[in-house]
N, C-alpha and C. Protein backbone atom coordinates (compact mmCIF):
# COMPACT_ATOMS: atom_id res chain seq x y z
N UNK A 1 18.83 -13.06 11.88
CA UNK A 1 18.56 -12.83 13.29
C UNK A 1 18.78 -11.35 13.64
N UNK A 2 19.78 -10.56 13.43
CA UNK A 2 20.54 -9.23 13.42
C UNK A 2 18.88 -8.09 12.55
N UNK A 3 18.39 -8.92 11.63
CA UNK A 3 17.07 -7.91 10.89
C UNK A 3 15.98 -7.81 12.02
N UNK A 4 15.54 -9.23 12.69
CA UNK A 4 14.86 -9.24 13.34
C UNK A 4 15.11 -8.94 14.60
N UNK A 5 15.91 -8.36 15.23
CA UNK A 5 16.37 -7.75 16.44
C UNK A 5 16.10 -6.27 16.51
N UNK A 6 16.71 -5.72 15.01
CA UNK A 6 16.85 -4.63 14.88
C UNK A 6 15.00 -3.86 14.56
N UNK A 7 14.57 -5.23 13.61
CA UNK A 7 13.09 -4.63 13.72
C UNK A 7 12.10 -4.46 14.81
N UNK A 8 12.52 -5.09 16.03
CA UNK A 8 11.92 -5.01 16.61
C UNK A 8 11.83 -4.12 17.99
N UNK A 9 12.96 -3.07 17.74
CA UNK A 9 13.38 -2.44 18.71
C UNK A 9 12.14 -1.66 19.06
N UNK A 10 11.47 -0.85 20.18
CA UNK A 10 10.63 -0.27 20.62
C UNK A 10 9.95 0.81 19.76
N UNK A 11 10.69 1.89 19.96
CA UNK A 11 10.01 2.79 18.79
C UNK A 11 9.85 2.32 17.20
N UNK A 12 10.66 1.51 16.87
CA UNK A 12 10.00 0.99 15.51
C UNK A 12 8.51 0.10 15.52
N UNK A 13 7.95 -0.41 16.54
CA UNK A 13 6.86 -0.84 16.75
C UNK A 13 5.96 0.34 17.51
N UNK A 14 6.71 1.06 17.76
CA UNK A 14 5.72 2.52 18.41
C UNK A 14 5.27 2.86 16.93
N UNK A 15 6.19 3.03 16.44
CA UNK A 15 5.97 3.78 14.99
C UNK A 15 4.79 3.05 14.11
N UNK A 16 5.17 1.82 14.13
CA UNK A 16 4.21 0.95 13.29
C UNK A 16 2.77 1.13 14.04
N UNK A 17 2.48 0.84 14.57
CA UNK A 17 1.54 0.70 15.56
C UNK A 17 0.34 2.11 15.11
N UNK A 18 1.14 3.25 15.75
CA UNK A 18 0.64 4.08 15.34
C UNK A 18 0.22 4.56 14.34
N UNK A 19 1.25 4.26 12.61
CA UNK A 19 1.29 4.33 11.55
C UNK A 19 -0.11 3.51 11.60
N UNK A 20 -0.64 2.16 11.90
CA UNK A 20 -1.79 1.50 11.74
C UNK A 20 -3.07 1.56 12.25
N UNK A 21 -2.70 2.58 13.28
CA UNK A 21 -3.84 2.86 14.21
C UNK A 21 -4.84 4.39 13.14
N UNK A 22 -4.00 4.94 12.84
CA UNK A 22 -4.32 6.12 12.09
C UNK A 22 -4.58 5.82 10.34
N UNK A 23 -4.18 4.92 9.86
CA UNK A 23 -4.48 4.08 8.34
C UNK A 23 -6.41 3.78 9.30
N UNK A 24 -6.41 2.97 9.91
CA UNK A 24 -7.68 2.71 10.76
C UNK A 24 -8.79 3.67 10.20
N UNK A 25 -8.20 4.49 11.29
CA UNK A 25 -8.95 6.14 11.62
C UNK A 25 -9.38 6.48 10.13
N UNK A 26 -8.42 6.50 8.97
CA UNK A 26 -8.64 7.35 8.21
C UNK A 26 -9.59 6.66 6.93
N UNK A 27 -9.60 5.59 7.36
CA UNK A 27 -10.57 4.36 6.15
C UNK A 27 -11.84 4.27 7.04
N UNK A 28 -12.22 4.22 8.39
CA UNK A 28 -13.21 4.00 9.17
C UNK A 28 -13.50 5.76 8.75
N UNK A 29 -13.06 7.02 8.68
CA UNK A 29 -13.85 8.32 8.48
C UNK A 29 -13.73 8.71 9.65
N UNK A 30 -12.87 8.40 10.70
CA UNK A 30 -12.86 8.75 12.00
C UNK A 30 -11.98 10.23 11.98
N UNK A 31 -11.14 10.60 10.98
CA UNK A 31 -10.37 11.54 10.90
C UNK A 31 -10.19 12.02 9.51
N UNK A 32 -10.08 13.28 9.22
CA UNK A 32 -10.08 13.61 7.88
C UNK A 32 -8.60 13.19 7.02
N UNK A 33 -8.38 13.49 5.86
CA UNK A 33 -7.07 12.68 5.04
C UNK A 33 -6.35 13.99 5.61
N UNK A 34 -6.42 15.15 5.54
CA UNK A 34 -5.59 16.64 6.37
C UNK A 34 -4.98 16.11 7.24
N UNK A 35 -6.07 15.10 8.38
CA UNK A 35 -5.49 15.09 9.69
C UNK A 35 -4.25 13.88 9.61
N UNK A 36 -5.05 12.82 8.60
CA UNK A 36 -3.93 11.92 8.40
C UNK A 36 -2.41 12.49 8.20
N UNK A 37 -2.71 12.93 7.33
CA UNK A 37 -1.30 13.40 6.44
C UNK A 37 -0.17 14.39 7.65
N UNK A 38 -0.83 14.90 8.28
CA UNK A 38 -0.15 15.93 8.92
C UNK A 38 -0.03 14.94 10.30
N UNK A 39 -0.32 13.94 10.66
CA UNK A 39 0.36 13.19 12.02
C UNK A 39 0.98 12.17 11.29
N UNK A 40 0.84 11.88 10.34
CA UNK A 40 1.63 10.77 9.88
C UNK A 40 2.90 10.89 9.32
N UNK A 41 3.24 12.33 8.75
CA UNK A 41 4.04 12.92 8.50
C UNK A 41 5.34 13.48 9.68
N UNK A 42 4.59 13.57 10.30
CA UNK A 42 5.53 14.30 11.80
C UNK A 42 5.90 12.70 12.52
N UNK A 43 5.46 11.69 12.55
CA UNK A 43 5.61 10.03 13.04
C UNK A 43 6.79 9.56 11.94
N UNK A 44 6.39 10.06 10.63
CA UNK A 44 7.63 9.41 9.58
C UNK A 44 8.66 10.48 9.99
N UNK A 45 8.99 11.61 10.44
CA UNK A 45 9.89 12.99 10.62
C UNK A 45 10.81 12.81 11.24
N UNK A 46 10.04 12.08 12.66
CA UNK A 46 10.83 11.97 13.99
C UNK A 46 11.04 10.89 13.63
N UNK A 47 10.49 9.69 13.39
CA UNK A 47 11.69 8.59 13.10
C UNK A 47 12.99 8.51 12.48
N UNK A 48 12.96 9.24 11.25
CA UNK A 48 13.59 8.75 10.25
C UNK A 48 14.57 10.29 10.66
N UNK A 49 14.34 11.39 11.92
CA UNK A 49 15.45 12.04 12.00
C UNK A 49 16.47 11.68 13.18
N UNK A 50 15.28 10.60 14.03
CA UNK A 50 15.71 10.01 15.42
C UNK A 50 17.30 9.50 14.28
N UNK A 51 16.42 8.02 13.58
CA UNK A 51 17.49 7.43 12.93
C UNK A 51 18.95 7.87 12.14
N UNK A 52 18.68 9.15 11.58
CA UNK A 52 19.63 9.93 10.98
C UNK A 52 20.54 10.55 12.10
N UNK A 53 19.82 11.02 12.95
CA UNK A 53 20.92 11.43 14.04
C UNK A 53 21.60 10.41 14.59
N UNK A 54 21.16 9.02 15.17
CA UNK A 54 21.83 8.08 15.49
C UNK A 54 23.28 7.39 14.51
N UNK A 55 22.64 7.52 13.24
CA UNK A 55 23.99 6.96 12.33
C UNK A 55 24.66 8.29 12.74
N UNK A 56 25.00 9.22 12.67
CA UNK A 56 25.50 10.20 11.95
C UNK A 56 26.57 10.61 13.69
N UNK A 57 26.09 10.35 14.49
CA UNK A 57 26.88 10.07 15.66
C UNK A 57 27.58 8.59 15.72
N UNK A 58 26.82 7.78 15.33
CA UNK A 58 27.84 6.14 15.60
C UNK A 58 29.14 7.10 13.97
N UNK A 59 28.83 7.12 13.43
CA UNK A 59 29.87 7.49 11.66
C UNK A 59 31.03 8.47 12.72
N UNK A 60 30.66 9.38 13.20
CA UNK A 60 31.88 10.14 13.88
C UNK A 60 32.44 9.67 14.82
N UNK A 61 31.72 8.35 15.83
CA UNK A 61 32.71 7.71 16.71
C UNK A 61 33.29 6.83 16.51
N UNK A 62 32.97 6.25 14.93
CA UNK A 62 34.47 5.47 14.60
C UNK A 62 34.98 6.17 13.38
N UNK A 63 35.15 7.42 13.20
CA UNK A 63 36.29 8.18 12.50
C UNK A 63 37.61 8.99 13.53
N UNK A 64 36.99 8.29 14.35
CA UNK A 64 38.00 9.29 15.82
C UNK A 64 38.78 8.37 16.07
């Protein structure tokens, strides 16, 4: 229950979403693989630094 709560929080379905909207784009020829790579890259960036900053503040408020 705790996986599926956590997967489903907002920006992780922003993320997905988008991640699928642009897989789309880039198999339909709607956008070049350049363009892929370089928004899909900055979508994996900010997530995964959103997420890193979040642990890395909860880790110091229970070492205090």
């Amino acid at each position: 229950m705790e996986w599926l709560k956590n997967f489903l929080q907002i920006k992780k379905i922003i993320a997905l979403l988008i991640t699928i909207v642009f897989c789309y784009l880039a198999v339909n020829g709607a956008i070049s693989s350049t363009e892929f790579l370089t928004i899909f890259s900055m979508i994996i960036a900010f997530y995964f630094g959103q997420s890193s900053a979040r642990q890395a503040a909860k880790e110091s408020k229970e070492q205090e």
